[in-house]
Protein backbone atom coordinates (compact mmCIF):
# COMPACT_ATOMS: atom_id res chain seq x y z
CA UNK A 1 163.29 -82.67 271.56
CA UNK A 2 163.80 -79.90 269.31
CA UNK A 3 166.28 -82.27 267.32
CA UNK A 4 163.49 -84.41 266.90
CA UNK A 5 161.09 -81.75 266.17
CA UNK A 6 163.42 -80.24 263.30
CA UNK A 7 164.00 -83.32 261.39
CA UNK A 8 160.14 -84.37 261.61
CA UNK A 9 159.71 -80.94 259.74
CA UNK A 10 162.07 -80.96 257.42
CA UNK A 11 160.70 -84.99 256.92
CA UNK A 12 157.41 -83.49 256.34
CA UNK A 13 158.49 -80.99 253.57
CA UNK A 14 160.11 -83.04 251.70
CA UNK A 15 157.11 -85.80 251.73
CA UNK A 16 154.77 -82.79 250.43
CA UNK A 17 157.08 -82.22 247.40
CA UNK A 18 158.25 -84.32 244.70
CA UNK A 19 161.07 -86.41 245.50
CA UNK A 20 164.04 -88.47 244.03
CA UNK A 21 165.14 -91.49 245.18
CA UNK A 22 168.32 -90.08 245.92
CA UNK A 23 168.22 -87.96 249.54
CA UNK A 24 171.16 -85.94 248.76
CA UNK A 25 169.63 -85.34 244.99
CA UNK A 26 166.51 -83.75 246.28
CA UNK A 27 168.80 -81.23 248.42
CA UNK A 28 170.54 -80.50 245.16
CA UNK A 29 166.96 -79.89 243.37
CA UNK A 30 165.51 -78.27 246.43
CA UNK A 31 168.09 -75.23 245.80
CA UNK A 32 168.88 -75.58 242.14
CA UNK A 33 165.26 -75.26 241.49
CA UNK A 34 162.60 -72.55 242.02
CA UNK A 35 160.05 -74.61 242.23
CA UNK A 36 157.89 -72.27 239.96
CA UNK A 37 155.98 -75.02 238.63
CA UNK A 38 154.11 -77.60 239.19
CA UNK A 39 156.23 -80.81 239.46
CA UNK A 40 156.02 -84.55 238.68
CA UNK A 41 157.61 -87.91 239.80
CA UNK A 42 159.43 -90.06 237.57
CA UNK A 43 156.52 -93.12 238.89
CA UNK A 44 153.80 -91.00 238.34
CA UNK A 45 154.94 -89.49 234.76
CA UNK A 46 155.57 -92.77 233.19
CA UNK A 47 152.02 -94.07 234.67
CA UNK A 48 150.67 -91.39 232.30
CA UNK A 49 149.55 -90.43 229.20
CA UNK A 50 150.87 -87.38 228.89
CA UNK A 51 152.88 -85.64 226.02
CA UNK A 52 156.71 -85.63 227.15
CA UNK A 53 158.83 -82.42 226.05
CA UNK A 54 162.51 -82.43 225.83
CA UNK A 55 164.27 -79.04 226.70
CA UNK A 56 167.49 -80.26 226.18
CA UNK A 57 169.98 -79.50 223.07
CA UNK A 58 169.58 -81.54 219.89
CA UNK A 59 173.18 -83.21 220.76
CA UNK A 60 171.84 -84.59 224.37
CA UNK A 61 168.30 -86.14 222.60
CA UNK A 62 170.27 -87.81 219.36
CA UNK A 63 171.86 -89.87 222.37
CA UNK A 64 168.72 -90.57 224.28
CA UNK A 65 165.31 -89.28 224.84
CA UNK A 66 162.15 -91.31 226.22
CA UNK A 67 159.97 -92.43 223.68
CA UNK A 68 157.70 -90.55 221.84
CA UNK A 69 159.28 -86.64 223.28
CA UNK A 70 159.41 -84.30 221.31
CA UNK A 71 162.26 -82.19 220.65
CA UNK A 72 161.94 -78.05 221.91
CA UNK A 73 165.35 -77.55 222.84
CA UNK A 74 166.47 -75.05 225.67
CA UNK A 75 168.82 -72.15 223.73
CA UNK A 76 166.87 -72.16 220.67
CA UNK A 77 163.15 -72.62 222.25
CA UNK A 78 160.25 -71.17 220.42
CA UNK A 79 156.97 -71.58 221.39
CA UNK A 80 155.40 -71.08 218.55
CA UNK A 81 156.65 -74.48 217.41
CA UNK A 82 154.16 -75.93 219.60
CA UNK A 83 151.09 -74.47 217.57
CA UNK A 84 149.58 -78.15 216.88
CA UNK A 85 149.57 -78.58 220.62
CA UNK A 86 146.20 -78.01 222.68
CA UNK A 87 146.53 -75.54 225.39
CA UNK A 88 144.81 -78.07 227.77
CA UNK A 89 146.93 -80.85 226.86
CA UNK A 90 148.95 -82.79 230.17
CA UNK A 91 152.48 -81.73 229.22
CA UNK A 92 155.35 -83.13 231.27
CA UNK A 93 158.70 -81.58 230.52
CA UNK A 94 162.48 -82.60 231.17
CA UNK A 95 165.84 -82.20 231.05
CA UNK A 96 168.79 -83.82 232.41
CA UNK A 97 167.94 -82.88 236.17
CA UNK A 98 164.94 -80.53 236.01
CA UNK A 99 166.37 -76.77 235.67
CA UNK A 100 166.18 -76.09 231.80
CA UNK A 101 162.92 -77.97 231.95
CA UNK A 102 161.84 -75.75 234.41
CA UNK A 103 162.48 -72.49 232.68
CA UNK A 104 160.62 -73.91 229.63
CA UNK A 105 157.45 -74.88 231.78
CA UNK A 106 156.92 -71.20 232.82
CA UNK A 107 157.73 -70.44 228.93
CA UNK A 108 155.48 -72.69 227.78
CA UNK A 109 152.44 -71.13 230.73
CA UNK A 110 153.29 -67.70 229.83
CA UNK A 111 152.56 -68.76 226.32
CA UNK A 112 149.18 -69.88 227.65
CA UNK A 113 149.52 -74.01 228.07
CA UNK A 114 147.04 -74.87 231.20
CA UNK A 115 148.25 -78.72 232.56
CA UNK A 116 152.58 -78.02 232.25
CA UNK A 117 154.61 -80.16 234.51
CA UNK A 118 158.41 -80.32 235.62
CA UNK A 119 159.58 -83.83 236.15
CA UNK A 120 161.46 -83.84 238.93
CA UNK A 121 165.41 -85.09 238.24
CA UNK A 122 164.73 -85.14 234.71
CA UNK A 123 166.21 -88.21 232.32
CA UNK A 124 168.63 -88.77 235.00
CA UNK A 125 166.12 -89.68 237.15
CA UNK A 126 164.04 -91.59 235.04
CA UNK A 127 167.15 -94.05 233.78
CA UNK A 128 167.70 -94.38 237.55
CA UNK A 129 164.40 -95.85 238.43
CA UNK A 130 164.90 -98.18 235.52
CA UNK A 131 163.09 -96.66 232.96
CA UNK A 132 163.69 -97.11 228.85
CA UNK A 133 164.59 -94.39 226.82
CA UNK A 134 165.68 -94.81 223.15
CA UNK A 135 167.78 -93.10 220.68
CA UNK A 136 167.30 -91.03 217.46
CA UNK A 137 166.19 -93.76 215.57
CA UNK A 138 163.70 -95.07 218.27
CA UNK A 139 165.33 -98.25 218.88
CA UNK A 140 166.40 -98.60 223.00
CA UNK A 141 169.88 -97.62 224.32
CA UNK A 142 171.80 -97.75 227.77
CA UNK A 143 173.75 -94.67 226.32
CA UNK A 144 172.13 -91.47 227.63
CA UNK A 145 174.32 -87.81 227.47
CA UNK A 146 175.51 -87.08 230.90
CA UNK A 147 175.69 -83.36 230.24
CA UNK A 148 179.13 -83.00 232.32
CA UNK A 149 181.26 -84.77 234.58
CA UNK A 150 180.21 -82.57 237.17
CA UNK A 151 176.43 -83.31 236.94
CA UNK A 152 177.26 -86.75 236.13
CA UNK A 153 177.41 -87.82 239.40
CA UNK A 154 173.42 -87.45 239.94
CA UNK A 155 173.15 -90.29 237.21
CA UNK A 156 173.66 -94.31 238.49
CA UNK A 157 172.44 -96.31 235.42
CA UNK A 158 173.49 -96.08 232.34
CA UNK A 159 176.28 -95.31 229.81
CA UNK A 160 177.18 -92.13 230.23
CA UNK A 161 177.65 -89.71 227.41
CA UNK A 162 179.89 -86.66 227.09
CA UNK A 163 180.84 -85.82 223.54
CA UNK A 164 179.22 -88.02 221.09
CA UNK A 165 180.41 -87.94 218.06
């Protein structure tokens, strides 16, 4: 009974959170992650409207990006580039797996922005559940940057990237 009662709980808490589709992913996110901010699906972010941010480094988005992000970066990342943005605008922000574009969703609500989201597993994510993405020059690519070998792993579509040239 209490085995039962245990894994309806922790059943339960991940239900009330934003998920993967990968059990063993979520674990990973669940304690790489604060959870500081509010956080988004992959289905439900590309059902919207919203203005995608990429916190990763110019190298990773010349691979692959989706369509239409814009560029912030993560080392360099300056908030002030962001002036033509309205503070109410739904913002949904990634990375490769969610913890850069974490940090850069409290940046960007410490710097006053009102409707900031974290999608949850990032680009990896989204090429898993079959989503495009395209590369500098807009046109669609399989080839997204894995980051490392390491992190890698969390990414099962694709053509993974290391050091493009």
């Amino acid at each position: 009974m209490r085995l039962l009662f245990s894994s309806v709980f922790v059943l339960q808490f991940f239900l009330a959170e934003a998920q993967t589709q990968n059990g063993a992913f979520n674990l990973t996110l669940k304690a790489l992650l604060s959870h500081s901010v509010k956080e988004v699906t992959v289905p439900t972010a590309a059902a919207t409207d919203a203005l995608f941010i990429d916190a990763r480094e110019w190298n990773e988005y010349a691979v692959s990006h989706i369509k239409d992000a814009l560029f912030v970066g993560y080392e360099n990342f300056r908030h002030d580039s962001l002036t033509s943005i309205k503070k109410d605008q739904k913002i949904i922000v990634y990375c490769s797996v969610g913890y850069r574009s974490e940090k850069i969703s409290e940046k960007l609500i410490t710097a006053g922005f009102t409707n900031v989201s974290n999608l949850v597993g990032g680009i990896f994510e989204w090429v898993n559940q079959g989503h495009e993405i395209v590369d500098k020059n807009g046109a669609a690519t399989e080839n997204i940057h894995a980051y490392s070998k390491t992190w890698s792993m969390w990414l099962t579509k694709g053509n993974k990237i290391y050091n493009p040239k």
